[in-house]
Protein backbone atom coordinates (compact mmCIF):
# COMPACT_ATOMS: atom_id res chain seq x y z
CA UNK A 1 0.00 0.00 0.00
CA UNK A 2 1.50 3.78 -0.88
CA UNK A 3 2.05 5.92 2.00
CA UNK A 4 0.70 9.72 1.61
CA UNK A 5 2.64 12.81 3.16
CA UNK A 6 0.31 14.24 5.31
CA UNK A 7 2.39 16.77 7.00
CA UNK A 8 6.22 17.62 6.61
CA UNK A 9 8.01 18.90 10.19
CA UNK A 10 11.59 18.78 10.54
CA UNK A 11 12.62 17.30 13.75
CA UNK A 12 15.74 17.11 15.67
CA UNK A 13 17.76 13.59 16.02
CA UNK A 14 16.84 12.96 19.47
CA UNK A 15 13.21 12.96 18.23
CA UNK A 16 14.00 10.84 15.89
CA UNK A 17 15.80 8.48 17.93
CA UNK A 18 12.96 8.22 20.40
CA UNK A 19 10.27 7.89 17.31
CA UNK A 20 12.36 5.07 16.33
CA UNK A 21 12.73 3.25 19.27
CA UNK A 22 9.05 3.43 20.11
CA UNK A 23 8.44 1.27 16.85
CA UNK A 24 10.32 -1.52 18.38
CA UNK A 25 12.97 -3.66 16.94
CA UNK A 26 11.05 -6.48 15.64
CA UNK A 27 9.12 -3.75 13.67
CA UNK A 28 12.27 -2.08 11.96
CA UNK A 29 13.58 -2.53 8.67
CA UNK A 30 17.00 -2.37 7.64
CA UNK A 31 17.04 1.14 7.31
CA UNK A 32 15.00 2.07 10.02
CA UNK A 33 17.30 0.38 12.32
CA UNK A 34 20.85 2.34 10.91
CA UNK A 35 19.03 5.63 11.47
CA UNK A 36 18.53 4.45 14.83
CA UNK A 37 21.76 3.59 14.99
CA UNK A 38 23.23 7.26 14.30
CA UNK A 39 20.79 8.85 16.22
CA UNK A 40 21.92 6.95 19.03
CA UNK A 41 25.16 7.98 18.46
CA UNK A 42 24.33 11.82 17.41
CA UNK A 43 21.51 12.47 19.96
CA UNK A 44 23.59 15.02 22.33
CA UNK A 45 20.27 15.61 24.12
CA UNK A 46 17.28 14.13 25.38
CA UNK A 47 14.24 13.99 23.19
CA UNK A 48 12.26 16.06 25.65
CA UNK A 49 15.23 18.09 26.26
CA UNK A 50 15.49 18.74 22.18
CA UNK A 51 11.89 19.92 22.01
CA UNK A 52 12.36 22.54 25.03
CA UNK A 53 15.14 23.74 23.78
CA UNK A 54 13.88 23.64 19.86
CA UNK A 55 10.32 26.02 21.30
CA UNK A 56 13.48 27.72 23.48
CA UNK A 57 14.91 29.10 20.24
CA UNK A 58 11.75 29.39 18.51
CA UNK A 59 10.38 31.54 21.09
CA UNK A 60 13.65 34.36 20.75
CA UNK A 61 11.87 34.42 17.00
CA UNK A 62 15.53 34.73 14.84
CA UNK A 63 15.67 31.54 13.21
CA UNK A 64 13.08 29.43 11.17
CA UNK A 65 12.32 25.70 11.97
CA UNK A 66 14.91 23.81 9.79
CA UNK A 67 17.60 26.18 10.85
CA UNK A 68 16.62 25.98 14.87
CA UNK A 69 16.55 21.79 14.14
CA UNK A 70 20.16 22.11 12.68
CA UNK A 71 21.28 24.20 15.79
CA UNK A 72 19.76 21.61 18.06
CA UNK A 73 21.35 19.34 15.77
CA UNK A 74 24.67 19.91 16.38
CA UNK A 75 24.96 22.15 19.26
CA UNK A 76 27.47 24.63 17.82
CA UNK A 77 29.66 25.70 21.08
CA UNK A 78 31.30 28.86 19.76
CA UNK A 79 30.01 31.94 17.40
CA UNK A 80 32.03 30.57 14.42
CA UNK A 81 30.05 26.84 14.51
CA UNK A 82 26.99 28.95 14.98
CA UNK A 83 27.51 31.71 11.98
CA UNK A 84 28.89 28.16 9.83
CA UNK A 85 25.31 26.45 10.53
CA UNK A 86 23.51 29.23 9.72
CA UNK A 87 25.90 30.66 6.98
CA UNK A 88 23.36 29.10 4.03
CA UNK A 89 20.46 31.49 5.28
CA UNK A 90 19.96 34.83 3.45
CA UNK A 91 19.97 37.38 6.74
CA UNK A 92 23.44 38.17 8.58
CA UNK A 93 22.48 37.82 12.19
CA UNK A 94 24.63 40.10 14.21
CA UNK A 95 27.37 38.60 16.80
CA UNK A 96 25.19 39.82 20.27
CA UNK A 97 22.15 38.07 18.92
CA UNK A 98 24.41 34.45 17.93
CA UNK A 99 25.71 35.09 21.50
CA UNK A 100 21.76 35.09 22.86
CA UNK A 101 21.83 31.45 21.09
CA UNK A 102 24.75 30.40 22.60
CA UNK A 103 23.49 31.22 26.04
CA UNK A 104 20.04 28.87 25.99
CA UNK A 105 22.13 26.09 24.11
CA UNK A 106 24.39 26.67 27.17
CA UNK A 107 21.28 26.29 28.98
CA UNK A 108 20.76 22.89 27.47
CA UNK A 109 24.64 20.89 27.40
């Protein structure tokens, strides 16, 4: 039977991790079970952790979804990781804002 996209939402790895794991082994497929596999080894924070800190982020109102899930992501600790993530996006987001970010992902380690 085809599946049908009913709604796209990026989500961070931890979410992931814990979406997979609540399927169950038995239930995986090959694939299923090496993206568990990363996420296990990615996952830097707790899935309910990940979602505080994703509405965290979301809440300061600088960055869009995908690029708050890529911070969460990878948990830049300095302004140059930071300004590298979110290097791709079209705005320049000035040093005393990335250092706002920094503080609630300091929050979070």
């Amino acid at each position: 039977m085809p599946r049908r996209i009913v709604k796209i939402k990026p989500v961070t790895i931890p979410e992931v991790k814990a979406i997979l794991e609540s399927l169950g082994e038995e239930n995986m497929d090959q694939f299923q079970r090496r993206t568990l596999d990363y996420a296990t080894k990615m996952s830097y924070l707790s899935p309910e952790n990940a979602k505080k800190l994703f509405e965290d982020l979301k809440a300061e109102g600088i960055l869009e979804d995908e690029e708050i899930v890529q911070v969460v992501n990878i948990m830049p600790k300095s302004i140059e990781e930071l300004r590298a993530i979110l290097s791709g996006g079209r705005k320049i987001i000035e040093t005393q804002v990335l250092e706002k970010i920094l503080s609630i992902l300091d929050k979070y380690r």
